[in-house]
N, C-alpha and C. Protein backbone atom coordinates (compact mmCIF):
# COMPACT_ATOMS: atom_id res chain seq x y z
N UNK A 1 13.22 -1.35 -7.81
CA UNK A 1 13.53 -1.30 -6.40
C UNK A 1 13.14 -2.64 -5.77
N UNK A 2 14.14 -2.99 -5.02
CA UNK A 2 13.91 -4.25 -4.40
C UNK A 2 13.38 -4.34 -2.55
N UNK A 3 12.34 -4.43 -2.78
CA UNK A 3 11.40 -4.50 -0.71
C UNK A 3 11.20 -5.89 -0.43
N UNK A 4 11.99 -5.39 0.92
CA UNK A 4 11.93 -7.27 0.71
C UNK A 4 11.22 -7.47 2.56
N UNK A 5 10.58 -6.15 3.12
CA UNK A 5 9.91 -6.13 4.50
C UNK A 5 8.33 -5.46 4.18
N UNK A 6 7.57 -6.19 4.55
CA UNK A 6 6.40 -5.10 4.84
C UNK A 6 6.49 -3.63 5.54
N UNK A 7 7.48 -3.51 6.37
CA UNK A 7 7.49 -2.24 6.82
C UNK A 7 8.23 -1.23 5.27
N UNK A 8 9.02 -1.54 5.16
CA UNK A 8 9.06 -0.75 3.78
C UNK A 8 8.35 -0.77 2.66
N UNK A 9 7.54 -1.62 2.63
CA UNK A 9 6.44 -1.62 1.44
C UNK A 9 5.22 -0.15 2.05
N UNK A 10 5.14 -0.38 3.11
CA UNK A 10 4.20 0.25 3.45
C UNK A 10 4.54 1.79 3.79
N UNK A 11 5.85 2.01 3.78
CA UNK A 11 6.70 3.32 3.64
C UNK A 11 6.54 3.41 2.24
N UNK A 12 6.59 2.87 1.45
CA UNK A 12 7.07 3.34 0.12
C UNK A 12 5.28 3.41 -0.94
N UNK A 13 4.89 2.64 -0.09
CA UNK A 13 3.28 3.20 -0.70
C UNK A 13 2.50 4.33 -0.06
N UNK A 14 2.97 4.78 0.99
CA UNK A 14 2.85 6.09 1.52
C UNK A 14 3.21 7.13 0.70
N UNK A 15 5.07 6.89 0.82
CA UNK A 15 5.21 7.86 0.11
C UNK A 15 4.97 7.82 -1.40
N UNK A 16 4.43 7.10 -2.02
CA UNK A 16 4.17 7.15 -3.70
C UNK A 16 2.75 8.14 -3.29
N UNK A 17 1.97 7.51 -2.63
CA UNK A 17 0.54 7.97 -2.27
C UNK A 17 0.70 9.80 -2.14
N UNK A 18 1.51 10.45 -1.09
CA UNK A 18 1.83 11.80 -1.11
C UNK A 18 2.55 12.51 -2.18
N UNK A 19 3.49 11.34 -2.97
CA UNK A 19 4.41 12.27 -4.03
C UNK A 19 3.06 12.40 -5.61
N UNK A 20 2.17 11.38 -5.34
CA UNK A 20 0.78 12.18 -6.04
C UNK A 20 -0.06 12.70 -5.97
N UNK A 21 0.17 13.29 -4.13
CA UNK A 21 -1.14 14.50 -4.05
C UNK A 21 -1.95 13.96 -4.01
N UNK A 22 -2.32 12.64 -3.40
CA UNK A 22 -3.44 11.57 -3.17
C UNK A 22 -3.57 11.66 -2.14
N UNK A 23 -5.05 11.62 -1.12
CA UNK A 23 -4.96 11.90 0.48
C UNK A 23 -5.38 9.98 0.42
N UNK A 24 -5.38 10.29 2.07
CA UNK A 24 -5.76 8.63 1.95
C UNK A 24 -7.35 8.89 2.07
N UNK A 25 -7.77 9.84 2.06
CA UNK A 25 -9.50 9.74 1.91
C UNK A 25 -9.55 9.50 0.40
N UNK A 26 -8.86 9.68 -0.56
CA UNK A 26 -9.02 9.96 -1.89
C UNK A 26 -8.59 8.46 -2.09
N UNK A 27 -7.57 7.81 -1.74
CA UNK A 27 -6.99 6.52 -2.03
C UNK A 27 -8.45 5.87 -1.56
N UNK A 28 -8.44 5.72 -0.44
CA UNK A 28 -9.71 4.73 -0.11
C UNK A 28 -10.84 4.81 -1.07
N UNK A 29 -11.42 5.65 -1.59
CA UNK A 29 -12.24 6.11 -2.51
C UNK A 29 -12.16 4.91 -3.64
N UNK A 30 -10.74 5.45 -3.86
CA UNK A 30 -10.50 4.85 -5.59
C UNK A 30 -10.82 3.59 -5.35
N UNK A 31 -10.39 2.76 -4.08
CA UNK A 31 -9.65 1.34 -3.41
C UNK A 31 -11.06 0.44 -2.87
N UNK A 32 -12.27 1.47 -2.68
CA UNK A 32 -13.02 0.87 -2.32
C UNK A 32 -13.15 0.17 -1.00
N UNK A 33 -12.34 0.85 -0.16
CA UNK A 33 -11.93 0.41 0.89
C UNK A 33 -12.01 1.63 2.27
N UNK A 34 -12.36 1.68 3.58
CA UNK A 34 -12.06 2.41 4.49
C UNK A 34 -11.11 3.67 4.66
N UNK A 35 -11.27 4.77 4.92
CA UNK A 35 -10.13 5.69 5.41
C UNK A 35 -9.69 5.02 6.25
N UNK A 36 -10.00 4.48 7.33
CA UNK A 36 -9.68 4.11 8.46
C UNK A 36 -8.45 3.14 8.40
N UNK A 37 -8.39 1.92 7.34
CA UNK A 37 -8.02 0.92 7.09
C UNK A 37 -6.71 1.24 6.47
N UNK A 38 -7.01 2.24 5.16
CA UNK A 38 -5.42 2.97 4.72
C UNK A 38 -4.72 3.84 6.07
N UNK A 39 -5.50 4.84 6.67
CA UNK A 39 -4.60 4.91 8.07
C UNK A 39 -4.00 4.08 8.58
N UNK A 40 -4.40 2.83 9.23
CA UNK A 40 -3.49 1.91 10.09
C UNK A 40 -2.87 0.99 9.48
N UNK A 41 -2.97 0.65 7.84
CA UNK A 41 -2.20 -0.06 7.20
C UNK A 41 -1.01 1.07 7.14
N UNK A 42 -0.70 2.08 6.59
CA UNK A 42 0.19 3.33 6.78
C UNK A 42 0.99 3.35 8.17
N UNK A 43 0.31 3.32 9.20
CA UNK A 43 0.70 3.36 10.11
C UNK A 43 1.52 2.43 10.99
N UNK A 44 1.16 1.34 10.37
CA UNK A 44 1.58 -0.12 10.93
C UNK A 44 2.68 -0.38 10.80
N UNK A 45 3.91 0.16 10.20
CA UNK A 45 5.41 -0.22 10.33
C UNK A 45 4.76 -1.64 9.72
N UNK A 46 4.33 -2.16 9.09
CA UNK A 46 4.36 -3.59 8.33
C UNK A 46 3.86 -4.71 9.50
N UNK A 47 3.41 -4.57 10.18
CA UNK A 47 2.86 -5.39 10.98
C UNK A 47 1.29 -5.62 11.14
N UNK A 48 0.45 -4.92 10.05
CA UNK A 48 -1.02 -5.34 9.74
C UNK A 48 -0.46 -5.45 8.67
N UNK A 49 -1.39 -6.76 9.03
CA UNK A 49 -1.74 -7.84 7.70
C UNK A 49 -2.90 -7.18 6.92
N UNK A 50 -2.64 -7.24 5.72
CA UNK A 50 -3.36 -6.97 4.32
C UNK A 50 -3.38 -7.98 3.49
N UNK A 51 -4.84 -7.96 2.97
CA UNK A 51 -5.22 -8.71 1.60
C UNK A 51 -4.32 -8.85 0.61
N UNK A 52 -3.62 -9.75 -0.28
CA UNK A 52 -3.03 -9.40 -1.51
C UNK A 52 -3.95 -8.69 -2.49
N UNK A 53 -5.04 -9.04 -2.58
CA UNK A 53 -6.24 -8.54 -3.94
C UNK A 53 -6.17 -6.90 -3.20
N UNK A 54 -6.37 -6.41 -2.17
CA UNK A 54 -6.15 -5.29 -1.59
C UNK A 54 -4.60 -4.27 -1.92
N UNK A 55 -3.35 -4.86 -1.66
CA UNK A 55 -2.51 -4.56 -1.65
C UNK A 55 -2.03 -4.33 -3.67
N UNK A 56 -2.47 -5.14 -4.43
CA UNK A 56 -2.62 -4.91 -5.20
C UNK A 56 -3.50 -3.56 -6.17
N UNK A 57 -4.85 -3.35 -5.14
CA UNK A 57 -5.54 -2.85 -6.15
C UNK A 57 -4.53 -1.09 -5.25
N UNK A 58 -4.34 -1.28 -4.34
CA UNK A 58 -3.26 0.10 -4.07
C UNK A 58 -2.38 0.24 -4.90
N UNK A 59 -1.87 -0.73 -5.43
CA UNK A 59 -0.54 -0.37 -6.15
C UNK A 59 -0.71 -0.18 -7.26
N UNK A 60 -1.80 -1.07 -8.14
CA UNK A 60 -2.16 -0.62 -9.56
C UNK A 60 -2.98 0.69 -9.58
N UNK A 61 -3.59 1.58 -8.78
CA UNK A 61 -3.70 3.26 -8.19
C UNK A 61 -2.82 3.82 -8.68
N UNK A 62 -2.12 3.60 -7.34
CA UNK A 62 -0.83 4.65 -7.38
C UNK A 62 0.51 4.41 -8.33
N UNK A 63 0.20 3.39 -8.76
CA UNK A 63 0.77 3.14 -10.58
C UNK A 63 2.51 2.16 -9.98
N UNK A 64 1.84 1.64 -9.08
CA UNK A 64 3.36 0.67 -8.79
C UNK A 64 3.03 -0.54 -9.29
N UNK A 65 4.14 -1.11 -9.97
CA UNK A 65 4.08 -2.69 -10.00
C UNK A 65 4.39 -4.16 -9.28
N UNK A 66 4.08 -4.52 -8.68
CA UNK A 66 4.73 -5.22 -7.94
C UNK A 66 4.98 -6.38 -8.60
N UNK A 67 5.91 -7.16 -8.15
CA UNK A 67 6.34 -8.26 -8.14
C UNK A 67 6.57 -9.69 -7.46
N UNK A 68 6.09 -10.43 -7.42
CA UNK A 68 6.00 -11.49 -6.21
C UNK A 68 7.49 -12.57 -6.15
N UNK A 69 7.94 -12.47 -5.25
CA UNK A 69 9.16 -13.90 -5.33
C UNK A 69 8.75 -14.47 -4.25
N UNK A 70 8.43 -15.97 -4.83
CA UNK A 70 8.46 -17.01 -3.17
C UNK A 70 9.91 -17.75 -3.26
N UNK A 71 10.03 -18.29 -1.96
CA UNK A 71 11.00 -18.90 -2.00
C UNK A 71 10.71 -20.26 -0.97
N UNK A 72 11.75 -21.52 -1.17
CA UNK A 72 11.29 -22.57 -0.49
C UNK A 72 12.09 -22.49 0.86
């Protein structure tokens, strides 16, 4: 799958997060990170900024891979 907005990244790690029966108290847990913080990153339509080392350790969780493309 190709995301090419933070607002859909952050839709689509939601929904990976619920299609495993993961709460975000349970994510934060694993993530080492705030309930609070997975709430308004969730919530943010892609407009809070997140850590990459963060955004990563969510996705290697909830078992997504990501992929990075820069461009000039």
């Amino acid at each position: 799958m190709y995301i090419d907005s933070t607002q859909d990244l952050t839709k689509e790690l939601a929904k990976r997060r619920k299609a495993l029966g993961i709460s975000q108290l349970q994510l934060s847990q694993l993530c080492n990170l705030s309930v609070n913080g997975i709430s308004k990153f969730e919530a943010s339509d892609g407009d809070r900024e997140i850590k990459l080392s963060t955004l990563l350790k969510i996705s290697k969780i909830l078992g997504i891979r990501l992929k990075l493309e820069f461009e000039k």
